[in-house]
N, C-alpha and C. Protein backbone atom coordinates (compact mmCIF):
# COMPACT_ATOMS: atom_id res chain seq x y z
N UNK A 1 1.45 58.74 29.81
CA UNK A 1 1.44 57.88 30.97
C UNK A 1 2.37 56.71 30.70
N UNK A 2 3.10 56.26 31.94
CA UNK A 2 4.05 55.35 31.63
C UNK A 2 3.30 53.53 31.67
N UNK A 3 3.90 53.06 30.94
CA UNK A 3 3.41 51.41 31.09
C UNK A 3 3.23 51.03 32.08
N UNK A 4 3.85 50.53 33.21
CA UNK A 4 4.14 50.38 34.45
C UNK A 4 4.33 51.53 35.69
N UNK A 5 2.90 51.93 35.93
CA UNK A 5 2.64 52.73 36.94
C UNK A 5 2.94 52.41 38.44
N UNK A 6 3.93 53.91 39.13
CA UNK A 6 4.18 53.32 40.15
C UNK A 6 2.91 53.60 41.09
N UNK A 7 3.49 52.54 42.19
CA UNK A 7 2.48 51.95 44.09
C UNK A 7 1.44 53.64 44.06
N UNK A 8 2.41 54.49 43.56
CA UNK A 8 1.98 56.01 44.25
C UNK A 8 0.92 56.06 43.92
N UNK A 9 0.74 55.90 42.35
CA UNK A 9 -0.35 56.32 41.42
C UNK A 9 -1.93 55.33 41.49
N UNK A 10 -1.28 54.16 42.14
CA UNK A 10 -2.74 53.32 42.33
C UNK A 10 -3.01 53.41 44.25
N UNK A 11 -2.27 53.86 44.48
CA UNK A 11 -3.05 54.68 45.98
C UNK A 11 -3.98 55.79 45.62
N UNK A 12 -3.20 56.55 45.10
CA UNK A 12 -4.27 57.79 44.57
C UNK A 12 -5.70 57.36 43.99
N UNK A 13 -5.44 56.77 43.01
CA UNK A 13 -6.29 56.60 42.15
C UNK A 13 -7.85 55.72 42.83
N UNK A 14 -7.08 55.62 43.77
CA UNK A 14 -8.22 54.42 44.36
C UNK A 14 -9.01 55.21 45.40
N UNK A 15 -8.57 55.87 45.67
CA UNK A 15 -8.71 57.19 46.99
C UNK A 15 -10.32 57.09 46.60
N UNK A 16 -11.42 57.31 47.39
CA UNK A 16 -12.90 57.69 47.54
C UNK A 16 -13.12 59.44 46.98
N UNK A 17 -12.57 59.73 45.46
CA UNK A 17 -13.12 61.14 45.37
C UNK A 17 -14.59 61.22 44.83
N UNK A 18 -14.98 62.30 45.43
CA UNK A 18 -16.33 62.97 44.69
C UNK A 18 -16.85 62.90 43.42
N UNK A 19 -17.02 62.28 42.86
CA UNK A 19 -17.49 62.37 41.08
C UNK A 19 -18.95 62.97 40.63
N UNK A 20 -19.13 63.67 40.11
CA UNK A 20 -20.60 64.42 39.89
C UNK A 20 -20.77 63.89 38.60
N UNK A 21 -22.07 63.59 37.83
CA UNK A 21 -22.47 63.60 36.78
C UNK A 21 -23.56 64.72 36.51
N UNK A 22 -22.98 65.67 35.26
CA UNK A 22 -24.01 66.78 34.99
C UNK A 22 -24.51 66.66 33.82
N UNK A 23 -25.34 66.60 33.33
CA UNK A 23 -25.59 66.70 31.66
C UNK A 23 -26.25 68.18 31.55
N UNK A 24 -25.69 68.65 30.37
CA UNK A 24 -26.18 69.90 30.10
C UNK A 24 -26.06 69.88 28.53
N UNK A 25 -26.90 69.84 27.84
CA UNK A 25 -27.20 70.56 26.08
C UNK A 25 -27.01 69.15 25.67
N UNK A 26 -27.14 67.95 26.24
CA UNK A 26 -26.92 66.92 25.68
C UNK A 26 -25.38 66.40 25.50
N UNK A 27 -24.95 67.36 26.57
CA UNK A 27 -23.10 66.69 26.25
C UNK A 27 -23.49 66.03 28.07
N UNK A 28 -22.43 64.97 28.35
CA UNK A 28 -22.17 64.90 29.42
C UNK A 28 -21.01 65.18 30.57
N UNK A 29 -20.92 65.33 31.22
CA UNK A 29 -19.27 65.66 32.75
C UNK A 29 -19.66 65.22 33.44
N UNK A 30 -18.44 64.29 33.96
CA UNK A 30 -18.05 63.93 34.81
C UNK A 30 -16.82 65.03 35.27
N UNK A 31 -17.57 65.11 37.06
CA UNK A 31 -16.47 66.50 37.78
C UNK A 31 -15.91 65.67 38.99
N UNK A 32 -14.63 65.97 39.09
CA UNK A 32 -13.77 65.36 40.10
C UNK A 32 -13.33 67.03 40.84
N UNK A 33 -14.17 67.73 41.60
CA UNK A 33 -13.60 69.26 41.94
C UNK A 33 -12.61 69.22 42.80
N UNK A 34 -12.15 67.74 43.11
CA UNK A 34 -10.98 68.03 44.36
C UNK A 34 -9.78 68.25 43.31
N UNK A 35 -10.08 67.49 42.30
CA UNK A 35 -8.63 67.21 41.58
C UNK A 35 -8.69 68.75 39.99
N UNK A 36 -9.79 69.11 40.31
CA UNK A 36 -9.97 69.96 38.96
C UNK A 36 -10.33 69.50 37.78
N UNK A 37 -10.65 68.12 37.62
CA UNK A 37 -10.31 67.43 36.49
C UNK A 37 -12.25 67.17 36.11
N UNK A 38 -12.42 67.66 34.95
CA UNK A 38 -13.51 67.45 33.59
C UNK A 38 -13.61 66.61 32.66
N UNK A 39 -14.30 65.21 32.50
CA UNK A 39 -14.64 64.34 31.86
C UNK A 39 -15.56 65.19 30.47
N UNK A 40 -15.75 64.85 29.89
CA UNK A 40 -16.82 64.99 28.92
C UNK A 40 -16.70 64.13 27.62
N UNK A 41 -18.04 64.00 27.14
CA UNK A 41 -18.52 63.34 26.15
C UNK A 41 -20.26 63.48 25.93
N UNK A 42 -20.51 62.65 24.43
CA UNK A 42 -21.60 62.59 24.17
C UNK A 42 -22.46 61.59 24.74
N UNK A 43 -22.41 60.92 25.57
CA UNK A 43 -23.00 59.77 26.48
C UNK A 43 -21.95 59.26 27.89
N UNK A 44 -22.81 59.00 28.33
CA UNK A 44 -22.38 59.13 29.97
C UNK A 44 -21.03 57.75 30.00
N UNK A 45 -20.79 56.35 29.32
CA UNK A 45 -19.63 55.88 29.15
C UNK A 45 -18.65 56.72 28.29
N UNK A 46 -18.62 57.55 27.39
CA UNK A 46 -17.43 58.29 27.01
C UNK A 46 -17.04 59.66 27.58
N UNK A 47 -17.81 60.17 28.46
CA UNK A 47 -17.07 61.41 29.65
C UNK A 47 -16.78 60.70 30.40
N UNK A 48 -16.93 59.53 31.28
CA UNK A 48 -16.81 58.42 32.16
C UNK A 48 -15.34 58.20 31.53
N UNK A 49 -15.02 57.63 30.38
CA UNK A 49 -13.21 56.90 30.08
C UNK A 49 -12.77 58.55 29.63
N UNK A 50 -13.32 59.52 29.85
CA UNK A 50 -12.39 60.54 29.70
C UNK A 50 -12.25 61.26 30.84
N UNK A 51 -12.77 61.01 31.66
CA UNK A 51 -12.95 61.88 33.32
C UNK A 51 -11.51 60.86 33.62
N UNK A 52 -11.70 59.56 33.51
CA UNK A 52 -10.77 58.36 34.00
C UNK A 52 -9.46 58.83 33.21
N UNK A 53 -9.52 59.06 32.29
CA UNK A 53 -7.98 59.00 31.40
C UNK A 53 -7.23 60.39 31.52
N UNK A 54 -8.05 61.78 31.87
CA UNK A 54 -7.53 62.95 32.56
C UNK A 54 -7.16 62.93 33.54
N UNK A 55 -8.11 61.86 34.78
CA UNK A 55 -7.69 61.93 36.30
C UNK A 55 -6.25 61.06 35.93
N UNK A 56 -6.55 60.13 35.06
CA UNK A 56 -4.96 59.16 35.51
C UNK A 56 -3.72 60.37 34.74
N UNK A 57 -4.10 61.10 33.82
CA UNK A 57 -2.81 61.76 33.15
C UNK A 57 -2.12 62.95 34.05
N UNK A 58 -3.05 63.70 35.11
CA UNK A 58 -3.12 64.36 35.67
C UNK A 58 -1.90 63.87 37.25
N UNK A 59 -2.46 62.98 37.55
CA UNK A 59 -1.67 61.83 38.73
C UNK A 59 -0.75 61.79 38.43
N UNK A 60 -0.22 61.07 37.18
CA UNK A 60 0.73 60.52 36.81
C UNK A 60 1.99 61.52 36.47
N UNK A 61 0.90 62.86 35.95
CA UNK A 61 1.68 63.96 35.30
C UNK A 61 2.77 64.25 37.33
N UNK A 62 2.04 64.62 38.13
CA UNK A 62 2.11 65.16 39.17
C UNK A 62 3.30 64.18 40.02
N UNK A 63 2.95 62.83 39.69
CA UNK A 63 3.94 62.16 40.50
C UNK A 63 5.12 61.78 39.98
N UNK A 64 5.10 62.09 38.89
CA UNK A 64 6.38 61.64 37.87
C UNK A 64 7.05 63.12 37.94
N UNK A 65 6.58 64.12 38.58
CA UNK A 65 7.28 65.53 38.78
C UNK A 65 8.12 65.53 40.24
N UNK A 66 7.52 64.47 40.80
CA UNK A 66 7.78 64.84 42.42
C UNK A 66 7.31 65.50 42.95
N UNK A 67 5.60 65.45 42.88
CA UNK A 67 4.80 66.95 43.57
C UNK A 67 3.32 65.91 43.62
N UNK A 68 3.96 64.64 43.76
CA UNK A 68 2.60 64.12 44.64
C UNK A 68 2.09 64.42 46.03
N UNK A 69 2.96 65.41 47.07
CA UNK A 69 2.00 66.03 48.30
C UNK A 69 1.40 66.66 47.55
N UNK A 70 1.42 67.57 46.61
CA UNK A 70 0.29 68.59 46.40
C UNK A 70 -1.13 67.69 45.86
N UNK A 71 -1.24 66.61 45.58
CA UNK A 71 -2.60 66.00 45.25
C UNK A 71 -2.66 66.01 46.09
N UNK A 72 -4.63 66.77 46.30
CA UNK A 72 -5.48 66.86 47.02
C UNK A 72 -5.97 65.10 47.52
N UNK A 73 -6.30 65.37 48.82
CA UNK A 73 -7.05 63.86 49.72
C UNK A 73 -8.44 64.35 49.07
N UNK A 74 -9.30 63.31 48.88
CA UNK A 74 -10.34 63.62 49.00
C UNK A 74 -11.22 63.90 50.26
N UNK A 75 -12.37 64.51 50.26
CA UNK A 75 -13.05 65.45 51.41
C UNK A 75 -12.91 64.25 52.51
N UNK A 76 -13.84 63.42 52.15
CA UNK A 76 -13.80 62.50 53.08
C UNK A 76 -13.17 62.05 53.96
N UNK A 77 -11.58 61.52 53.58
CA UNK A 77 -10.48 61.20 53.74
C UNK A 77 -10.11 61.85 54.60
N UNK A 78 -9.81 63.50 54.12
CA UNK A 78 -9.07 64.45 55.03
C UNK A 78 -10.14 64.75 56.25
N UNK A 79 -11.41 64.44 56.40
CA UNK A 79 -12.49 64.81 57.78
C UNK A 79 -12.05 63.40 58.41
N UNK A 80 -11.95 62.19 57.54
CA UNK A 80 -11.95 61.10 58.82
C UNK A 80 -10.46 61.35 59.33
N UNK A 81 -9.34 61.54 58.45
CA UNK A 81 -8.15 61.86 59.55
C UNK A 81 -7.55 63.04 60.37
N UNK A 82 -8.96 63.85 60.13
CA UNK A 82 -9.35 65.15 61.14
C UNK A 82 -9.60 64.77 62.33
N UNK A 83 -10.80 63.62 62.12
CA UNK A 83 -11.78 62.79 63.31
C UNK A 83 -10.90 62.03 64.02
N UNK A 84 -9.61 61.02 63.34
CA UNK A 84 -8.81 60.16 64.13
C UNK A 84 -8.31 61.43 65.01
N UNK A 85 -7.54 62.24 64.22
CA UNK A 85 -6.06 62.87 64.88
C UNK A 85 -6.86 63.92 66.06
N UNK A 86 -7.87 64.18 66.23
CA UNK A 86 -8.87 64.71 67.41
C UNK A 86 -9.15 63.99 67.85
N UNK A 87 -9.34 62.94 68.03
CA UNK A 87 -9.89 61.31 68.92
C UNK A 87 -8.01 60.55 69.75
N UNK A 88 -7.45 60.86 69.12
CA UNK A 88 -5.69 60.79 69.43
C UNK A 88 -5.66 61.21 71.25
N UNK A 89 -5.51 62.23 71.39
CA UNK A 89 -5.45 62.67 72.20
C UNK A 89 -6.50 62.82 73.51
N UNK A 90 -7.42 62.26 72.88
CA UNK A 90 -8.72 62.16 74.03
C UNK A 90 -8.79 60.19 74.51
N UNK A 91 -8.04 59.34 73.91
CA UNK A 91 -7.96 58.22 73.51
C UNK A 91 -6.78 58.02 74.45
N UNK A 92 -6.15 58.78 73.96
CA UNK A 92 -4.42 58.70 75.46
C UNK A 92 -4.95 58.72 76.61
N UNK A 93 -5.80 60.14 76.94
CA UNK A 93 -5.92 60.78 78.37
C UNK A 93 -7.18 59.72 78.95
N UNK A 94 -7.66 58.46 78.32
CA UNK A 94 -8.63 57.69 78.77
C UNK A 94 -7.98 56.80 79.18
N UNK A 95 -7.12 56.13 78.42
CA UNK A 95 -6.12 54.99 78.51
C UNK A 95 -5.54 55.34 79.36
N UNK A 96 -4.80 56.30 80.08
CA UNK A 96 -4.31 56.69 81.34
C UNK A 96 -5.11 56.86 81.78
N UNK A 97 -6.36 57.59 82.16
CA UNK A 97 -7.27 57.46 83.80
C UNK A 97 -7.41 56.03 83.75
N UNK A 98 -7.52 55.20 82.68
CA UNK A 98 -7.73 53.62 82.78
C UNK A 98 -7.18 53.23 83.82
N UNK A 99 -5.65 53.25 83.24
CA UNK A 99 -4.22 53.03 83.87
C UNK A 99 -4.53 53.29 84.95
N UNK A 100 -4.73 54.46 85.46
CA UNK A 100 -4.56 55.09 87.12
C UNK A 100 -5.06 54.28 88.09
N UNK A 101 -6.86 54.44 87.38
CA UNK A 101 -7.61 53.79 88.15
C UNK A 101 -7.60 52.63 88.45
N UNK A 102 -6.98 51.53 87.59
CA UNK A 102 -6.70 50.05 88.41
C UNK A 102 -5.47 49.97 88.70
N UNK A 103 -4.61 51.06 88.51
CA UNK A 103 -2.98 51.22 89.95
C UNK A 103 -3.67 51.77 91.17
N UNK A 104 -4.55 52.05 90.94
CA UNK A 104 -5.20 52.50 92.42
C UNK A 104 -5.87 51.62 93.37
N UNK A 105 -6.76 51.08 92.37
CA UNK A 105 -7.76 49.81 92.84
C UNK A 105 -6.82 48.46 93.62
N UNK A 106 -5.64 48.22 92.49
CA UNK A 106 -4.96 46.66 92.70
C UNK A 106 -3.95 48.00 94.18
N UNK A 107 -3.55 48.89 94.38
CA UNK A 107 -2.89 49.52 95.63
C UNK A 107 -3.83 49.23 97.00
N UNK A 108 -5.22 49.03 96.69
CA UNK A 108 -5.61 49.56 97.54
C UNK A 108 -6.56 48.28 97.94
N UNK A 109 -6.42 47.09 97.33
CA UNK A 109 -6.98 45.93 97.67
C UNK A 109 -5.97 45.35 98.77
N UNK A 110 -4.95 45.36 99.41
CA UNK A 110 -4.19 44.93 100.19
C UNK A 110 -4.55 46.03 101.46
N UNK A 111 -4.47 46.75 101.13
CA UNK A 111 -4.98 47.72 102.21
C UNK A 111 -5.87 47.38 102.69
N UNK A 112 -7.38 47.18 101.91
CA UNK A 112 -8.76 46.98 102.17
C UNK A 112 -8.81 45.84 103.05
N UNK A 113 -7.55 44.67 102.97
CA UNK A 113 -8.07 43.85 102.93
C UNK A 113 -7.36 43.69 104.52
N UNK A 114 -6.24 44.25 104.68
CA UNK A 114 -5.49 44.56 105.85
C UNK A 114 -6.37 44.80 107.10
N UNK A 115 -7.21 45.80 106.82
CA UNK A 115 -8.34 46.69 107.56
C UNK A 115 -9.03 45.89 107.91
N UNK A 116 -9.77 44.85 106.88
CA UNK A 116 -10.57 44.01 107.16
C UNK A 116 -10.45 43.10 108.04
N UNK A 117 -9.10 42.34 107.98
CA UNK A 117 -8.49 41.46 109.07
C UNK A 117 -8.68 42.32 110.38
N UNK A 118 -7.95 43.34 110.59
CA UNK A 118 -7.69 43.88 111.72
C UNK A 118 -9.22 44.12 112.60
N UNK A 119 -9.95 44.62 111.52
CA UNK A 119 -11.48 45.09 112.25
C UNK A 119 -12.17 43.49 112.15
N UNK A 120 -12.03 42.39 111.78
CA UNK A 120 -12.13 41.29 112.65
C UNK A 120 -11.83 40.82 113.43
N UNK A 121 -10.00 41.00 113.97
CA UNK A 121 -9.87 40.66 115.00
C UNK A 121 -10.07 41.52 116.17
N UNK A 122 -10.70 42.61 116.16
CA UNK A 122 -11.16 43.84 116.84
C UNK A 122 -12.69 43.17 117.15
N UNK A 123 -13.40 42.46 116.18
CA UNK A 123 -14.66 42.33 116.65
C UNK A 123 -14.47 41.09 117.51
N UNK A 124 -13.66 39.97 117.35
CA UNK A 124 -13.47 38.89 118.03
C UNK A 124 -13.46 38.94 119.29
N UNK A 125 -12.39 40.04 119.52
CA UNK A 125 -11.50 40.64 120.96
C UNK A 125 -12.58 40.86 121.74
N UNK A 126 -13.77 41.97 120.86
CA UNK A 126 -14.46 42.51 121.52
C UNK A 126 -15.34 41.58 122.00
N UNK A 127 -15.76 40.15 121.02
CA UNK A 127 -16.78 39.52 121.66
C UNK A 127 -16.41 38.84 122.78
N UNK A 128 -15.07 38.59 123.04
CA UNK A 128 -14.39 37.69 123.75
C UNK A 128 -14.24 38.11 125.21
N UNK A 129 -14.15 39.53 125.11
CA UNK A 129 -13.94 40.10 125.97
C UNK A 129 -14.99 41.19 126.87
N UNK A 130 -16.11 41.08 125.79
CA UNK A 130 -17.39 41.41 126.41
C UNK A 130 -17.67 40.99 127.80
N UNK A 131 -18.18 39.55 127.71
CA UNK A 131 -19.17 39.06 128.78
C UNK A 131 -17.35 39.04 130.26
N UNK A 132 -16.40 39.31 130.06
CA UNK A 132 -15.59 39.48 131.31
C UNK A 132 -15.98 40.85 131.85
N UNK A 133 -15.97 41.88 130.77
CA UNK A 133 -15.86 43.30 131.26
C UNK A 133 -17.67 43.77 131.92
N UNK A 134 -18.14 42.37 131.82
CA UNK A 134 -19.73 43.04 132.46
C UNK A 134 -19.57 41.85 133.65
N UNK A 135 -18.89 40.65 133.72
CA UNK A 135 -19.17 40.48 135.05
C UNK A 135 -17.51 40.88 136.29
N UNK A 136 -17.02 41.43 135.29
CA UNK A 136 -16.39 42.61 135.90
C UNK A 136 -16.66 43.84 136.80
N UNK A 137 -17.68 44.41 135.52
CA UNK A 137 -18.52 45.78 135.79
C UNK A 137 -19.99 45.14 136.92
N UNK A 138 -20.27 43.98 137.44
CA UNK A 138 -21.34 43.38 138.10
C UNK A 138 -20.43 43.16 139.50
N UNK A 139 -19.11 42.68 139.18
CA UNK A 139 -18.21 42.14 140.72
C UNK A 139 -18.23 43.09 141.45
N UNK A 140 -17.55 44.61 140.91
CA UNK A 140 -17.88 45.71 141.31
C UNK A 140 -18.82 46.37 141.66
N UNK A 141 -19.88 46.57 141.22
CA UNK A 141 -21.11 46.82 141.70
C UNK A 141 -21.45 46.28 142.90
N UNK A 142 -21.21 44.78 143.21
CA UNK A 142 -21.57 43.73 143.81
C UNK A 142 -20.72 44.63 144.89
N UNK A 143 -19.58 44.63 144.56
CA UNK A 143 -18.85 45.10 145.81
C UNK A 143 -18.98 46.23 146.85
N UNK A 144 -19.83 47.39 145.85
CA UNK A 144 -20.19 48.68 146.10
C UNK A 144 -21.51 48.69 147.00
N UNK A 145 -22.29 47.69 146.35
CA UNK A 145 -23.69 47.63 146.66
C UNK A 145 -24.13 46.19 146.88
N UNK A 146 -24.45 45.76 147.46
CA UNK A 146 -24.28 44.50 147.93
C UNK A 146 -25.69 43.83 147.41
N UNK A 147 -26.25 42.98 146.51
CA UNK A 147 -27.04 42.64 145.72
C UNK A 147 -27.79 41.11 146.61
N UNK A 148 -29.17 41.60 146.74
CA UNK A 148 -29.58 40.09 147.48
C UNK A 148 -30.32 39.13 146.21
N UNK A 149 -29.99 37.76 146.69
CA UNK A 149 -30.15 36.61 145.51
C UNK A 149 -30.85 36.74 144.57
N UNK A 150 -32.30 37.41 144.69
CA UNK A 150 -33.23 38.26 143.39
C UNK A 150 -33.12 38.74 142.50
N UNK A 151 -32.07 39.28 143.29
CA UNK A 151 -31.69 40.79 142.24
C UNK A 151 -30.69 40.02 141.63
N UNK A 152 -29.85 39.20 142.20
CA UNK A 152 -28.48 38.57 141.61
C UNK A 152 -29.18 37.62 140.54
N UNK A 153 -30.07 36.81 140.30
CA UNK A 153 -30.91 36.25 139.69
C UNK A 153 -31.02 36.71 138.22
N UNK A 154 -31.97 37.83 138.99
CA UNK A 154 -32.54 38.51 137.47
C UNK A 154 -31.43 38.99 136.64
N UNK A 155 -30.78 39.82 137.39
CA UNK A 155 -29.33 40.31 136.48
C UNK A 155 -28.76 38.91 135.96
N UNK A 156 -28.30 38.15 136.17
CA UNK A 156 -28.02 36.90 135.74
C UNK A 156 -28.37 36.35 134.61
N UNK A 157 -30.40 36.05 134.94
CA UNK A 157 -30.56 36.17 133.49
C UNK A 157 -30.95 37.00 132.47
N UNK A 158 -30.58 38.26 132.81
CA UNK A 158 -30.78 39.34 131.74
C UNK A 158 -29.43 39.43 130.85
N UNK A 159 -28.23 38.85 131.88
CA UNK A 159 -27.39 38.92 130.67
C UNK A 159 -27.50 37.51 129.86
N UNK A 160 -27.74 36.41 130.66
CA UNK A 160 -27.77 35.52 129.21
C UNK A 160 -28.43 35.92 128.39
N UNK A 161 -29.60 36.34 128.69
CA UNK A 161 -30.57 36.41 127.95
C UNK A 161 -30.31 37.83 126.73
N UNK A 162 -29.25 38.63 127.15
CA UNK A 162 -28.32 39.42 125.96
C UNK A 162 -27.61 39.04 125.23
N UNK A 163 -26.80 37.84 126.18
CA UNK A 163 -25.47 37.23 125.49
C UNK A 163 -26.40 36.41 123.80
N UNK A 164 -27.87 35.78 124.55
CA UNK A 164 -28.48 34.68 123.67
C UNK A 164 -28.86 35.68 122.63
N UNK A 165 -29.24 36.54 122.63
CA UNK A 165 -29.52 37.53 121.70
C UNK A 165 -28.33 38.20 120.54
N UNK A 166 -27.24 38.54 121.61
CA UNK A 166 -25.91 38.83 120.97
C UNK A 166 -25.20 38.34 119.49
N UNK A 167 -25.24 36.74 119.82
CA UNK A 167 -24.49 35.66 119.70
C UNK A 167 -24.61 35.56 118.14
N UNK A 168 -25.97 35.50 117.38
CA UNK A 168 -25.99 35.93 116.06
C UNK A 168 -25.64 36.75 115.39
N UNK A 169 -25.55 38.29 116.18
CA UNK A 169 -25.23 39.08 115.61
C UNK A 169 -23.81 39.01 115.34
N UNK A 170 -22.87 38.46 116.80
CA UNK A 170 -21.11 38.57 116.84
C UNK A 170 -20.94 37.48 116.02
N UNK A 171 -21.46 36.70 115.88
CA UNK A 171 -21.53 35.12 114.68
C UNK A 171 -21.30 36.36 113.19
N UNK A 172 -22.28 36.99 112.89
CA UNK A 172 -22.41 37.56 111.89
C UNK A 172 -21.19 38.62 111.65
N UNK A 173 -21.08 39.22 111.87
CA UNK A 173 -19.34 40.14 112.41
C UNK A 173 -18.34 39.55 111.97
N UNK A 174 -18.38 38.34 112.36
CA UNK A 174 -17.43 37.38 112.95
C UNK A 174 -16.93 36.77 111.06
N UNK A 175 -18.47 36.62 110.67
CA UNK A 175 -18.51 35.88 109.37
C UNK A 175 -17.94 36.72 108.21
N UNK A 176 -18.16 37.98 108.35
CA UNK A 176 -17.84 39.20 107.28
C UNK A 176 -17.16 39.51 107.57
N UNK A 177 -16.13 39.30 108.84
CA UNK A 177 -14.43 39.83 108.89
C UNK A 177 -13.59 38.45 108.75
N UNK A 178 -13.93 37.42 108.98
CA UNK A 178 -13.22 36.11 108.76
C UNK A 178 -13.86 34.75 108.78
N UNK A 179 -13.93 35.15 106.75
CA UNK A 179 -15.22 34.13 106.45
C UNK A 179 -14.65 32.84 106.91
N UNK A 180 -13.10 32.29 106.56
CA UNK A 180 -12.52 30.98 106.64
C UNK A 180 -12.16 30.51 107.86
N UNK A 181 -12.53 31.33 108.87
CA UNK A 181 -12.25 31.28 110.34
C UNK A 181 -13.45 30.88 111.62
N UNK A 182 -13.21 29.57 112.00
CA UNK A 182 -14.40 29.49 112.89
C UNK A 182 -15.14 30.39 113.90
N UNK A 183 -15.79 30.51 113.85
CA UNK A 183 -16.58 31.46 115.20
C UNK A 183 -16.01 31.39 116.72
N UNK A 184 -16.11 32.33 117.45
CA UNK A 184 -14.98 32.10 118.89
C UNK A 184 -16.28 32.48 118.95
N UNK A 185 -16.84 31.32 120.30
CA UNK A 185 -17.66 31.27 121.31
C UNK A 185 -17.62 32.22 122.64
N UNK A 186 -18.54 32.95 123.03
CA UNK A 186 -17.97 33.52 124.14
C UNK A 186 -17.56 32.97 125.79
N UNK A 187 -16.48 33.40 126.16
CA UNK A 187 -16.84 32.15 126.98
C UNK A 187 -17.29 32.74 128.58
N UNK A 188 -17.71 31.33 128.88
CA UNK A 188 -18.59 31.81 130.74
C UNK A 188 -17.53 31.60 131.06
N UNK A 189 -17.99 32.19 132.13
CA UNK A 189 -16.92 32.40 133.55
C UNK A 189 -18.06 31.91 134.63
């Protein structure tokens, strides 16, 4: 092993491998099975600095050849960058429906909001233009059928007495299509 070990060899070395301790007949091993490599000794610190001084001769042997791809990742290692590089592609296709869905949302708030104006000034029109088109629809009548003061009366106050009823509701309309906009009164004729 050289004095001055290169960057390569203390990446490796640091890597999370598997280490087993077995004792059998009173000898001890230390097993590294990713790397192949067998510690042994008569007590568990001297297979320990010999498991260590095979794994480093072994590394060192390998990277000083130019055949550090062939060292094995340990298990771990190679499942979590199994787990990223399968999470990759499911991670894109989220980040784009992301994407989509608020190019859709911020498209479609001008729209919403377009509609909204318009179907307020649709309810305005309509309130505005209500109480003409019924004593419109009453002139006519009147004209058709000729109505004596009673009758002209009661009809009279059956529509205030709609309009008075109305008036909260077209207030309310009025409020949820154009909150910053005063209320248009209906007007008598």
């Amino acid at each position: 092993m050289s004095a001055s070990r290169p960057r390569e060899f203390d990446e490796f070395a640091a890597l999370p491998y598997d280490v087993r301790l077995i004792e059998q007949g009173g000898e001890y091993r230390f097993v590294i099975s990713e790397l192949g490599i067998v510690g042994r000794g008569a007590n568990v610190a001297d297979a320990h600095r010999d498991m260590v001084e095979r794994r480093d001769e072994h590394l060192t042997r390998l990277i000083d050849a130019g055949q550090a791809g062939r060292i094995p990742l340990p298990a771990s290692t190679v499942e979590r960058k199994a787990l990223i590089s399968s999470l990759v592609p499911f991670s894109i296709k989220l980040s784009l429906s992301v994407l989509a869905l608020v190019i859709v949302v911020l498209a479609l708030v001008p729209v919403m909001q377009t509609q909204m104006k318009d179907l307020g000034r649709a309810a305005r029109k309509a309130g505005q233009e209500f109480p003409k088109g019924l004593q419109q629809g009453f002139s006519g009548m009147a004209e058709i059928e000729p109505l004596d003061t009673d009758k002209q009366d009661a009809i009279r106050k059956a529509v205030r007495a709609y309009l008075r009823s109305a008036k909260p509701i077209i207030d309310e309309i009025q409020d949820v299509f154009s909150p910053n906009e005063q209320p248009v009164e209906p007007q008598a004729q």
